[in-house]
PDB file of N, CA and C in Angstrom:
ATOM      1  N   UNK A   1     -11.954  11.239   5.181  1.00  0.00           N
ATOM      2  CA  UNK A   1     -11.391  10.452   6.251  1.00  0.00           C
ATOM      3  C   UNK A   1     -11.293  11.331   7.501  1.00  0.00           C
ATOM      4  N   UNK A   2     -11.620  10.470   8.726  1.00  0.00           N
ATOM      5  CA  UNK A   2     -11.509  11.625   9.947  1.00  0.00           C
ATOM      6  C   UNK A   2      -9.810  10.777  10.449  1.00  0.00           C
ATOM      7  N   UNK A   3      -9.553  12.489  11.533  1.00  0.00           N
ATOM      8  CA  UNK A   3      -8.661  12.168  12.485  1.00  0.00           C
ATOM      9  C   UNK A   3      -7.373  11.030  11.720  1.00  0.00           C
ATOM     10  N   UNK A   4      -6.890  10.227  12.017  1.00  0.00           N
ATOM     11  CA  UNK A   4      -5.582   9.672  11.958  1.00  0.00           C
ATOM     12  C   UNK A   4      -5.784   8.543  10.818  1.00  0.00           C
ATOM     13  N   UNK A   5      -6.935   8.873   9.600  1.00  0.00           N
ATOM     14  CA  UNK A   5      -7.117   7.081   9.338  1.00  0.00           C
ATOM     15  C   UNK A   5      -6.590   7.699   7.764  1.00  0.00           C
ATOM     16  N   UNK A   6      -6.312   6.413   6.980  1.00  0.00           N
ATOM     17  CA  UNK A   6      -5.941   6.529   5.627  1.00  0.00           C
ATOM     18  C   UNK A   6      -6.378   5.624   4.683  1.00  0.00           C
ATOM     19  N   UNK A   7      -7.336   5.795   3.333  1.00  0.00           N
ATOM     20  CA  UNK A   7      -7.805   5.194   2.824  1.00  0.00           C
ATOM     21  C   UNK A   7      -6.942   4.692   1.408  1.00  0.00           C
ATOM     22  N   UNK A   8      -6.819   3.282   1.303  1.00  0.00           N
ATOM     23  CA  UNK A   8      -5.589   2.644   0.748  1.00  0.00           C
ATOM     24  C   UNK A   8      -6.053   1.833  -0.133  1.00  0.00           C
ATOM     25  N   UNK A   9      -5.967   1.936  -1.819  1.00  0.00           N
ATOM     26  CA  UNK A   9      -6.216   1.138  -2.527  1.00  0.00           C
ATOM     27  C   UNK A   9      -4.603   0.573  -3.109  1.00  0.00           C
ATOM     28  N   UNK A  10      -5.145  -1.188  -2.954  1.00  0.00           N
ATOM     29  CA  UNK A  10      -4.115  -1.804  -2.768  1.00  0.00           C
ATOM     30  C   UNK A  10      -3.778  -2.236  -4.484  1.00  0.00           C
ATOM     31  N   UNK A  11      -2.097  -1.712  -4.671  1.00  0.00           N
ATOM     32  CA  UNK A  11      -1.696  -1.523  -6.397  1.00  0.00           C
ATOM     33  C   UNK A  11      -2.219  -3.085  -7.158  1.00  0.00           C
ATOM     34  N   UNK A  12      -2.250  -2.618  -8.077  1.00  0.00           N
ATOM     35  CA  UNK A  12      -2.433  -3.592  -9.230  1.00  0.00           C
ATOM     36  C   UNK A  12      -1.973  -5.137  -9.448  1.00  0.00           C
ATOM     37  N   UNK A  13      -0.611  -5.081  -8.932  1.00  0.00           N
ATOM     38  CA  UNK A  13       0.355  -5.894  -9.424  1.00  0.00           C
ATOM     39  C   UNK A  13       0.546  -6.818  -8.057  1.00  0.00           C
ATOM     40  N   UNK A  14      -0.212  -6.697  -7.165  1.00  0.00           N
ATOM     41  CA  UNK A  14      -0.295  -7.301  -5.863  1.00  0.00           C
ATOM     42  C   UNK A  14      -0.590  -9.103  -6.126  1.00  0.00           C
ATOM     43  N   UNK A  15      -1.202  -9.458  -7.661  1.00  0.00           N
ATOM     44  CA  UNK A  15      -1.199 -10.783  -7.908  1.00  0.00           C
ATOM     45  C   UNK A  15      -0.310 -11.989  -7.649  1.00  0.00           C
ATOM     46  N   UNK A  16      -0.597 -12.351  -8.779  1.00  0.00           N
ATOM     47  CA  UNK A  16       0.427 -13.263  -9.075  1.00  0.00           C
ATOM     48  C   UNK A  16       2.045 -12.688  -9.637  1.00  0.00           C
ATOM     49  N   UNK A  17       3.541 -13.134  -8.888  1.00  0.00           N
ATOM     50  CA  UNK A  17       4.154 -12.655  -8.778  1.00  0.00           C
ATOM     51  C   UNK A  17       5.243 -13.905  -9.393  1.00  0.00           C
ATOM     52  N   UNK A  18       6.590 -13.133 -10.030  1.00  0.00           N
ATOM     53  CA  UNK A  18       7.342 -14.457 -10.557  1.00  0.00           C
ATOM     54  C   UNK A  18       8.191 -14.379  -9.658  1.00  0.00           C
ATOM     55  N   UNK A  19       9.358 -15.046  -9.306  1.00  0.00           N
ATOM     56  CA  UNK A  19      10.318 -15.482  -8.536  1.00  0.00           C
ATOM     57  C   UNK A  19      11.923 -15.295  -9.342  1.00  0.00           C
ATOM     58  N   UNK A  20      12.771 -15.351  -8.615  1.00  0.00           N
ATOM     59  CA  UNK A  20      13.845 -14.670  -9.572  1.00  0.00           C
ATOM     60  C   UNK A  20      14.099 -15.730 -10.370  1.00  0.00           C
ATOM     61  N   UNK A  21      13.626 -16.809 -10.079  1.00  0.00           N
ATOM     62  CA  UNK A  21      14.110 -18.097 -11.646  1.00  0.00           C
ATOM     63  C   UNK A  21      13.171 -18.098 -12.746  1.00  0.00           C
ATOM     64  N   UNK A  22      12.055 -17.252 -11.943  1.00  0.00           N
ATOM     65  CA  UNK A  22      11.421 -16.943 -13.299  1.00  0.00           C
ATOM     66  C   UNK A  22      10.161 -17.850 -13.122  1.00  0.00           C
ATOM     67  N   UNK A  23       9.524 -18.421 -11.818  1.00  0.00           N
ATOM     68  CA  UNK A  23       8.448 -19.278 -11.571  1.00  0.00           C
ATOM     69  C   UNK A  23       7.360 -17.921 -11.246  1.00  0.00           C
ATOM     70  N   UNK A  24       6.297 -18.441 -11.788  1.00  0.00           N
ATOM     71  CA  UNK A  24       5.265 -17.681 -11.440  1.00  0.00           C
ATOM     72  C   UNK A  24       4.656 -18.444 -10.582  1.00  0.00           C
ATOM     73  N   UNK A  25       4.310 -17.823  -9.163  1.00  0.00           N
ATOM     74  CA  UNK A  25       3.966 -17.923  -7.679  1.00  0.00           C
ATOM     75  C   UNK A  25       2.456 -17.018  -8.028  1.00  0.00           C
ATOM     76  N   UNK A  26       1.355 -17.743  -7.785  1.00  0.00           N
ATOM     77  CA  UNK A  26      -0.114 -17.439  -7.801  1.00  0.00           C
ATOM     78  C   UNK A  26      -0.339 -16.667  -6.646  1.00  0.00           C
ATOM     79  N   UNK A  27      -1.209 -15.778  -6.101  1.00  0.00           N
ATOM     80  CA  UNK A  27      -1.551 -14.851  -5.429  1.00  0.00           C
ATOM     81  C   UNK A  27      -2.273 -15.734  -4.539  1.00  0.00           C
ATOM     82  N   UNK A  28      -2.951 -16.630  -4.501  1.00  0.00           N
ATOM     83  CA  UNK A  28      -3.275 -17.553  -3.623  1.00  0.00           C
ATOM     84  C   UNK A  28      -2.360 -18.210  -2.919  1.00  0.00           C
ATOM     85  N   UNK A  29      -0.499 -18.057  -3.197  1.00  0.00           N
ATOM     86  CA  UNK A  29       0.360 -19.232  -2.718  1.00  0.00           C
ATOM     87  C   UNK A  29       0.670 -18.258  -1.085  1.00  0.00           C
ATOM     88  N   UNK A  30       0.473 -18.821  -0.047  1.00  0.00           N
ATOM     89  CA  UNK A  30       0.788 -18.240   1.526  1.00  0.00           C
ATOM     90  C   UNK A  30       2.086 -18.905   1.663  1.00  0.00           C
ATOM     91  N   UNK A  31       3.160 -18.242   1.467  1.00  0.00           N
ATOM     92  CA  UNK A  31       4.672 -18.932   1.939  1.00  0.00           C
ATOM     93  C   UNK A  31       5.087 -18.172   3.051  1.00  0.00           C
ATOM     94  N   UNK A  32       4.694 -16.561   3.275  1.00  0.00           N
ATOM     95  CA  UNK A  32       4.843 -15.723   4.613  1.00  0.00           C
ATOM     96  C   UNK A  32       3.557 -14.772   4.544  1.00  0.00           C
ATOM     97  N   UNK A  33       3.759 -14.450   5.420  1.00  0.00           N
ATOM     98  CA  UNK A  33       2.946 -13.001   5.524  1.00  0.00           C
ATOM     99  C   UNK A  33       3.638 -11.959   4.649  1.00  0.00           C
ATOM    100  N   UNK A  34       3.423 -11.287   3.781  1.00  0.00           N
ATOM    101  CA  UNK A  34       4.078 -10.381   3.079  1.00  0.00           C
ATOM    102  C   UNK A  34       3.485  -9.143   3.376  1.00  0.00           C
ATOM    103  N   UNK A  35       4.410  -8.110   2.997  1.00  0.00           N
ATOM    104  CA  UNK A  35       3.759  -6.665   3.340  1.00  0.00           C
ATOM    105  C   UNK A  35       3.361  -6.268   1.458  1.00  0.00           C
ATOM    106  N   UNK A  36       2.397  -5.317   1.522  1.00  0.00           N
ATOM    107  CA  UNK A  36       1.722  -5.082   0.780  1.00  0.00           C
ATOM    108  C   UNK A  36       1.763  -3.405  -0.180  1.00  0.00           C
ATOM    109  N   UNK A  37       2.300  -3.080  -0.891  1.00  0.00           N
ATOM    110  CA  UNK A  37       2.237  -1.677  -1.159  1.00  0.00           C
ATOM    111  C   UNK A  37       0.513  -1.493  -1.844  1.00  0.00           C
ATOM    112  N   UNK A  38       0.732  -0.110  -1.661  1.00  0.00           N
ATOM    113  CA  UNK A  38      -0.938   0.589  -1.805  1.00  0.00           C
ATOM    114  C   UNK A  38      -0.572   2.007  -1.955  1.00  0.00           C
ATOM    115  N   UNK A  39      -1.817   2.781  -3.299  1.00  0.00           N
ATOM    116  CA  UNK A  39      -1.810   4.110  -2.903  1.00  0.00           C
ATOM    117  C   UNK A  39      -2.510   4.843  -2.468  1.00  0.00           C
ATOM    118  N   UNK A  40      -2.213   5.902  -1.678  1.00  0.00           N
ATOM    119  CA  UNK A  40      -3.188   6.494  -1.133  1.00  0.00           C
ATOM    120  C   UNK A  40      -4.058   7.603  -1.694  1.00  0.00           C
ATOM    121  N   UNK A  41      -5.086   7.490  -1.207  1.00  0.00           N
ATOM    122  CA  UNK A  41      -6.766   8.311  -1.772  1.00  0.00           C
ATOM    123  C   UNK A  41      -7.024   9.122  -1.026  1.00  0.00           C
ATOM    124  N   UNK A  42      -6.969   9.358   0.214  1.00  0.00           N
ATOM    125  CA  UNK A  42      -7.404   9.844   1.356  1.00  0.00           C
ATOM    126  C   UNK A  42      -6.911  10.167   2.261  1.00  0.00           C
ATOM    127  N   UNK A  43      -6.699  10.835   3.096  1.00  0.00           N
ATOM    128  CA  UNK A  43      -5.936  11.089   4.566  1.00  0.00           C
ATOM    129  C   UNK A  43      -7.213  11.839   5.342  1.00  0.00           C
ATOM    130  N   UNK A  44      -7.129  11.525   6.420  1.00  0.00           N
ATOM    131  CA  UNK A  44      -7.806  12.237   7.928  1.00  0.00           C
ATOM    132  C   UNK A  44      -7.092  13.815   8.082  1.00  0.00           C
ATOM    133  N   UNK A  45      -7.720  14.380   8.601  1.00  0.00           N
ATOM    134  CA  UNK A  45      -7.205  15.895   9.560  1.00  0.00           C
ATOM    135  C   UNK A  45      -5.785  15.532  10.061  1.00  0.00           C
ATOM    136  N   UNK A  46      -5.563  14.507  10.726  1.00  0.00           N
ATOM    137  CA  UNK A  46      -4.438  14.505  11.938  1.00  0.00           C
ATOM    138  C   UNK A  46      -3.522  13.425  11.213  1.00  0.00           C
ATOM    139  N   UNK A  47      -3.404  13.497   9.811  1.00  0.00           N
ATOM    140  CA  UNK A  47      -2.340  12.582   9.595  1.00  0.00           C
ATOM    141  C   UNK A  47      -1.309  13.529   9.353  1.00  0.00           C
ATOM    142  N   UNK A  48      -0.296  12.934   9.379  1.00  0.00           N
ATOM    143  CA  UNK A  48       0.980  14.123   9.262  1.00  0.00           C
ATOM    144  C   UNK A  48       2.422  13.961   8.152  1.00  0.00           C
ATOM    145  N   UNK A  49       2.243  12.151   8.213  1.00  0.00           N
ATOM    146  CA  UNK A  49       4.005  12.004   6.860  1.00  0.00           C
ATOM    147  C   UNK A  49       3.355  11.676   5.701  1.00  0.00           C
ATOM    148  N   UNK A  50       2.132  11.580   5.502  1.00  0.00           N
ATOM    149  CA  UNK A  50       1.362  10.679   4.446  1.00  0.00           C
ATOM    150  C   UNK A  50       0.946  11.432   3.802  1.00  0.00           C
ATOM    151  N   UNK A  51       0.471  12.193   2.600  1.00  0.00           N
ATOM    152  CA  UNK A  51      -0.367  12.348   1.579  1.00  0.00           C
ATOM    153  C   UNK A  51      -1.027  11.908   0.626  1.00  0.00           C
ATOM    154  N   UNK A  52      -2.045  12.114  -0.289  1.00  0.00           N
ATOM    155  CA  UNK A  52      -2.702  11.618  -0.796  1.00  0.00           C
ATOM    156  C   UNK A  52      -2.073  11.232  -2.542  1.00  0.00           C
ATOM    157  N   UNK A  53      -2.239  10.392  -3.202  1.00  0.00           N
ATOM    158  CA  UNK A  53      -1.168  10.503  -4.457  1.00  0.00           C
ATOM    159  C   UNK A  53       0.424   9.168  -3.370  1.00  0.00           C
ATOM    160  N   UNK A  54       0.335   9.355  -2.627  1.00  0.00           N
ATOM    161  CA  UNK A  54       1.509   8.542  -1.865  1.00  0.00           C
ATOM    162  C   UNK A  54       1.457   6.829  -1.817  1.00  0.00           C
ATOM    163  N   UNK A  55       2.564   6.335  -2.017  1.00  0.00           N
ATOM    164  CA  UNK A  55       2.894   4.968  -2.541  1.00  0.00           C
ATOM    165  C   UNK A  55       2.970   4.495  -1.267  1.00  0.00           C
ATOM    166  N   UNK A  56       2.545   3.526  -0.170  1.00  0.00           N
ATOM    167  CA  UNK A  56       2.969   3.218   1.062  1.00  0.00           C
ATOM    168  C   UNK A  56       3.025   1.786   1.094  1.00  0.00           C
ATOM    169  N   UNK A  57       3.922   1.193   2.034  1.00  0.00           N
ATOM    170  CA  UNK A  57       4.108  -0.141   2.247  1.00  0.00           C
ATOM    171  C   UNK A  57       3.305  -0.557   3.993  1.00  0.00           C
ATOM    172  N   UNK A  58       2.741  -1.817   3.939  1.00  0.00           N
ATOM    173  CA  UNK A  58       1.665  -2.044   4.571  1.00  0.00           C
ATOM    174  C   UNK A  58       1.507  -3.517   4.963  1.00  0.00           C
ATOM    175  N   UNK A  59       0.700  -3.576   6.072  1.00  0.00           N
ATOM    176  CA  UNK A  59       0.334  -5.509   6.124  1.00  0.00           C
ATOM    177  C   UNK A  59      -1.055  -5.134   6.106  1.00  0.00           C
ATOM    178  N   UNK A  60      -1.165  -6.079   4.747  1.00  0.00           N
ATOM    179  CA  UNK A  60      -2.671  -5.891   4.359  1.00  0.00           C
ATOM    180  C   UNK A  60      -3.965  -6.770   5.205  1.00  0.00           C
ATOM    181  N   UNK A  61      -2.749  -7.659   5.810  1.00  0.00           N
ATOM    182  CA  UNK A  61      -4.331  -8.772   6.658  1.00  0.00           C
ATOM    183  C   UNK A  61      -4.798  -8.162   8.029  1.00  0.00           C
ATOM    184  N   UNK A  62      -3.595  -7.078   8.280  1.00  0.00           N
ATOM    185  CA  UNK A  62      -4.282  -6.218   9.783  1.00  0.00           C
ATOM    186  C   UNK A  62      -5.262  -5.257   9.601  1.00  0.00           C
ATOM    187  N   UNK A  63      -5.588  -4.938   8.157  1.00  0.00           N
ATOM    188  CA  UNK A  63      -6.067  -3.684   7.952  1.00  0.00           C
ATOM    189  C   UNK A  63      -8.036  -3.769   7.828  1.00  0.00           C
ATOM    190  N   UNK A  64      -9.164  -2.738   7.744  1.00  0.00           N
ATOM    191  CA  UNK A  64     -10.389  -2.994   7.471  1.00  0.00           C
ATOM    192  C   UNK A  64     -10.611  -2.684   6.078  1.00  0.00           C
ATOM    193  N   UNK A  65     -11.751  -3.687   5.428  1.00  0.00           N
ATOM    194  CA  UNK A  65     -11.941  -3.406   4.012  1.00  0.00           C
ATOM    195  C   UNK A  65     -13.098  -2.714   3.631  1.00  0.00           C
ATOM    196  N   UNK A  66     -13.119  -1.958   3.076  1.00  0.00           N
ATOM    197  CA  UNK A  66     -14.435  -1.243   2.549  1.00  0.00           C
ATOM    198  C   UNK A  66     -14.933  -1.391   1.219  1.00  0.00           C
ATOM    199  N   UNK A  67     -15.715  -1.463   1.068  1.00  0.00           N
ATOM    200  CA  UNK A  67     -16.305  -1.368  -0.656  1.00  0.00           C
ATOM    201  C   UNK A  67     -16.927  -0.182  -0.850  1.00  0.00           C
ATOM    202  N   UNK A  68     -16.719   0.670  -1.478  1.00  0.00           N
ATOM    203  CA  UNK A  68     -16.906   1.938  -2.789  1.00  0.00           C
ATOM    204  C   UNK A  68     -16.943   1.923  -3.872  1.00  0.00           C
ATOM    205  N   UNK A  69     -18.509   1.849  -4.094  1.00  0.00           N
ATOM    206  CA  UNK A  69     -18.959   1.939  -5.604  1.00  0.00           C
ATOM    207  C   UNK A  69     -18.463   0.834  -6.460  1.00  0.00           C
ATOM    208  N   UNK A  70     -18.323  -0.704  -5.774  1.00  0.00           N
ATOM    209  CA  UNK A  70     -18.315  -2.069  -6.290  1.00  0.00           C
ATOM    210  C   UNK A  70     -16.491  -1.907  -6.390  1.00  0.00           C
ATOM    211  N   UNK A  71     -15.886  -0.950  -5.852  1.00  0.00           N
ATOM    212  CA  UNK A  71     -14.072  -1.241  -5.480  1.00  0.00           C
ATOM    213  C   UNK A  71     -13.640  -1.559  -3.973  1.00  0.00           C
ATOM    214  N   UNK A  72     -12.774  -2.870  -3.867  1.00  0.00           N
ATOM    215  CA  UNK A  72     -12.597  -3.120  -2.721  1.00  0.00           C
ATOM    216  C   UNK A  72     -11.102  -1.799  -1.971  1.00  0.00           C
ATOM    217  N   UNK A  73     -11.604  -1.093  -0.977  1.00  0.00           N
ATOM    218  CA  UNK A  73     -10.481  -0.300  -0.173  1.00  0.00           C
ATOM    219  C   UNK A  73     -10.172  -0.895   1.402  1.00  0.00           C
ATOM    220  N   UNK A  74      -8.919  -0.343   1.909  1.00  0.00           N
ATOM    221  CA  UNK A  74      -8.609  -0.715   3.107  1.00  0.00           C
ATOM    222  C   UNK A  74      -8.417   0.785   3.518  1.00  0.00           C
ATOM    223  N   UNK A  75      -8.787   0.765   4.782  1.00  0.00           N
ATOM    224  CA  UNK A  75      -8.490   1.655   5.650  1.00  0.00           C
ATOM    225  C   UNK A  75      -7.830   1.593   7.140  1.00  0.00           C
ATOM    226  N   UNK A  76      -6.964   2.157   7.163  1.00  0.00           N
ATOM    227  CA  UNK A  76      -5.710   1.406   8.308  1.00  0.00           C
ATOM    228  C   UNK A  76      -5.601   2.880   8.770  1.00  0.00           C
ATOM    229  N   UNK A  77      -4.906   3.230  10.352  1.00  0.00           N
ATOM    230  CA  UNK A  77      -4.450   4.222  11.125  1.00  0.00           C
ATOM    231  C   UNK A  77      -3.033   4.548  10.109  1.00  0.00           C
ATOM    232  N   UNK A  78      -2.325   5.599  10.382  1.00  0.00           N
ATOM    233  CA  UNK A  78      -1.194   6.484   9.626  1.00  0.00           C
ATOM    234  C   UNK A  78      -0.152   5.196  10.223  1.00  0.00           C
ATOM    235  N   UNK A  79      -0.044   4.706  11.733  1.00  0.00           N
ATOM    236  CA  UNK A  79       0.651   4.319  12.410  1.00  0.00           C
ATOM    237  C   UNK A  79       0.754   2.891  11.894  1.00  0.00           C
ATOM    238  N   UNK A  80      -0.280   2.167  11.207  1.00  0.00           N
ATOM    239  CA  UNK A  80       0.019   0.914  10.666  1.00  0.00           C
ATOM    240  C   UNK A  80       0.719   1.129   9.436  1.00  0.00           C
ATOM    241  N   UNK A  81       1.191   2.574   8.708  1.00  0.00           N
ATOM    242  CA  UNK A  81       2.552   2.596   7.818  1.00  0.00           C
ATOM    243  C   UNK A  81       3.695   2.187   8.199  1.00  0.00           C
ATOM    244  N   UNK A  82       4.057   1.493   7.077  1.00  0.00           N
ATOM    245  CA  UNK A  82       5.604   0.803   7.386  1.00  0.00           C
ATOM    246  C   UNK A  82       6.624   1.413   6.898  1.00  0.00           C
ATOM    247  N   UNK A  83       6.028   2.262   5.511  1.00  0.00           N
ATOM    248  CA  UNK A  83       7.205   3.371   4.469  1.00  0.00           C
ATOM    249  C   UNK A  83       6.276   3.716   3.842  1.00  0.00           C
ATOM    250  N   UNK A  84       7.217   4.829   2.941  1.00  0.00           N
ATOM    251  CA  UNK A  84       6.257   5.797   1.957  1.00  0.00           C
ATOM    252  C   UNK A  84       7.258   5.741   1.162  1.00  0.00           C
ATOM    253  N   UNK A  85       7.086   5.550  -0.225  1.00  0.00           N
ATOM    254  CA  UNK A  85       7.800   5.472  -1.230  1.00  0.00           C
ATOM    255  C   UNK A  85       8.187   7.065  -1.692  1.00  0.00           C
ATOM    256  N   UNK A  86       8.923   7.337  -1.974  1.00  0.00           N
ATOM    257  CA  UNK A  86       9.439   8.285  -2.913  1.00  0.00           C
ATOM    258  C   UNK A  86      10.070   8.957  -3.446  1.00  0.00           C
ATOM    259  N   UNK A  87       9.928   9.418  -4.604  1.00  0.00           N
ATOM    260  CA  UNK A  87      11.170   9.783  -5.859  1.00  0.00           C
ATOM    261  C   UNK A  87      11.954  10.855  -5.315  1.00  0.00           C
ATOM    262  N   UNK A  88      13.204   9.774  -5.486  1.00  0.00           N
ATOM    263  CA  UNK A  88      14.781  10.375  -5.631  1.00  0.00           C
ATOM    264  C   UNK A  88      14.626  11.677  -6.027  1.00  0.00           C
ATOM    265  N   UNK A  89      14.929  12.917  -5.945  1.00  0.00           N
ATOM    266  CA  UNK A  89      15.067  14.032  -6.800  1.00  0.00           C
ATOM    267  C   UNK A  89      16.486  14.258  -7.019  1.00  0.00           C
ATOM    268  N   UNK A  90      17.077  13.838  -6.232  1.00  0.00           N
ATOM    269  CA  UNK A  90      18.738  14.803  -7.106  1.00  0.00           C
ATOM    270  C   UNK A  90      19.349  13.919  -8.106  1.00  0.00           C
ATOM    271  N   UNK A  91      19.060  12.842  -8.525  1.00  0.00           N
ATOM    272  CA  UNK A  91      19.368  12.144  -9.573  1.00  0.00           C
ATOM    273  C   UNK A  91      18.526  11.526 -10.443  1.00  0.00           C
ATOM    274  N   UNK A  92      17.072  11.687  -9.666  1.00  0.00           N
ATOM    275  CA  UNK A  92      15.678  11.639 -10.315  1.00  0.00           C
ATOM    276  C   UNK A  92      15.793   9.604 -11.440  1.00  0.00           C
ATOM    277  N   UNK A  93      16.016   8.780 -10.713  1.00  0.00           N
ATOM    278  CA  UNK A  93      16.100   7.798 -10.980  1.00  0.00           C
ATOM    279  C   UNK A  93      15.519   6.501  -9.552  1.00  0.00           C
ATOM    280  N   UNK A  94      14.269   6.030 -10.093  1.00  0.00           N
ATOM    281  CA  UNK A  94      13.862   5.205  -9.736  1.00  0.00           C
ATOM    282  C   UNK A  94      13.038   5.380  -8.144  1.00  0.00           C
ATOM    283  N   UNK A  95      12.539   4.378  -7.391  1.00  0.00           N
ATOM    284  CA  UNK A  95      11.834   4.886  -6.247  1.00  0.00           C
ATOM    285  C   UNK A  95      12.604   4.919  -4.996  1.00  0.00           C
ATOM    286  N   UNK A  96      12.289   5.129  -3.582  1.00  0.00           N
ATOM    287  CA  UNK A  96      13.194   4.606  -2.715  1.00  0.00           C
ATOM    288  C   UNK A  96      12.884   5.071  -1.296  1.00  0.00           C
ATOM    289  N   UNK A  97      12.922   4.357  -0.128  1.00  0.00           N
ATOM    290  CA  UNK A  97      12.557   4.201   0.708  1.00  0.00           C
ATOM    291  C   UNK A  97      13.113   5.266   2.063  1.00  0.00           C
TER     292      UNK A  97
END
């Protein structure tokens, strides 16, 4: 990756999603724009809070898509990060923003 860009494969579980009553909501259902977590593969020279191995939160419909070796990736500027996930250490329980 050059300069400021970050290459973002978007997690697994981005599907179909249940609801707290317990309805499963299809990955096709548009009720908002939702933001998107993804991890990162790649970083540019000039990125600076991000590393590679890093959990980030994202809007996936602003971003460009690439295909590698028949896998779909997005690649977005550092600046279209919204958060970076990561582990608590002094009580080492669960993720956090």
């Amino acid at each position: 990756m050059l300069h400021d860009r970050v290459l973002v494969r978007l997690s697994p579980d981005e599907g179909e999603r249940r609801s707290g009553g317990g309805i499963v909501i299809p990955a096709t259902a548009q009720v908002a724009r939702r933001l998107a977590w993804g991890d990162v593969l790649g970083v540019g020279s000039n990125v600076r809070n991000v590393k590679v191995s890093d959990r980030v939160l994202f809007n996936p419909e602003d971003q460009l898509e690439v295909e590698i070796q028949g896998e779909a990736y997005l690649v977005m500027r550092e600046r279209d990060i919204h958060a970076v996930a990561t582990e608590r250490t002094e009580h080492g329980t669960g993720l956090y923003l």
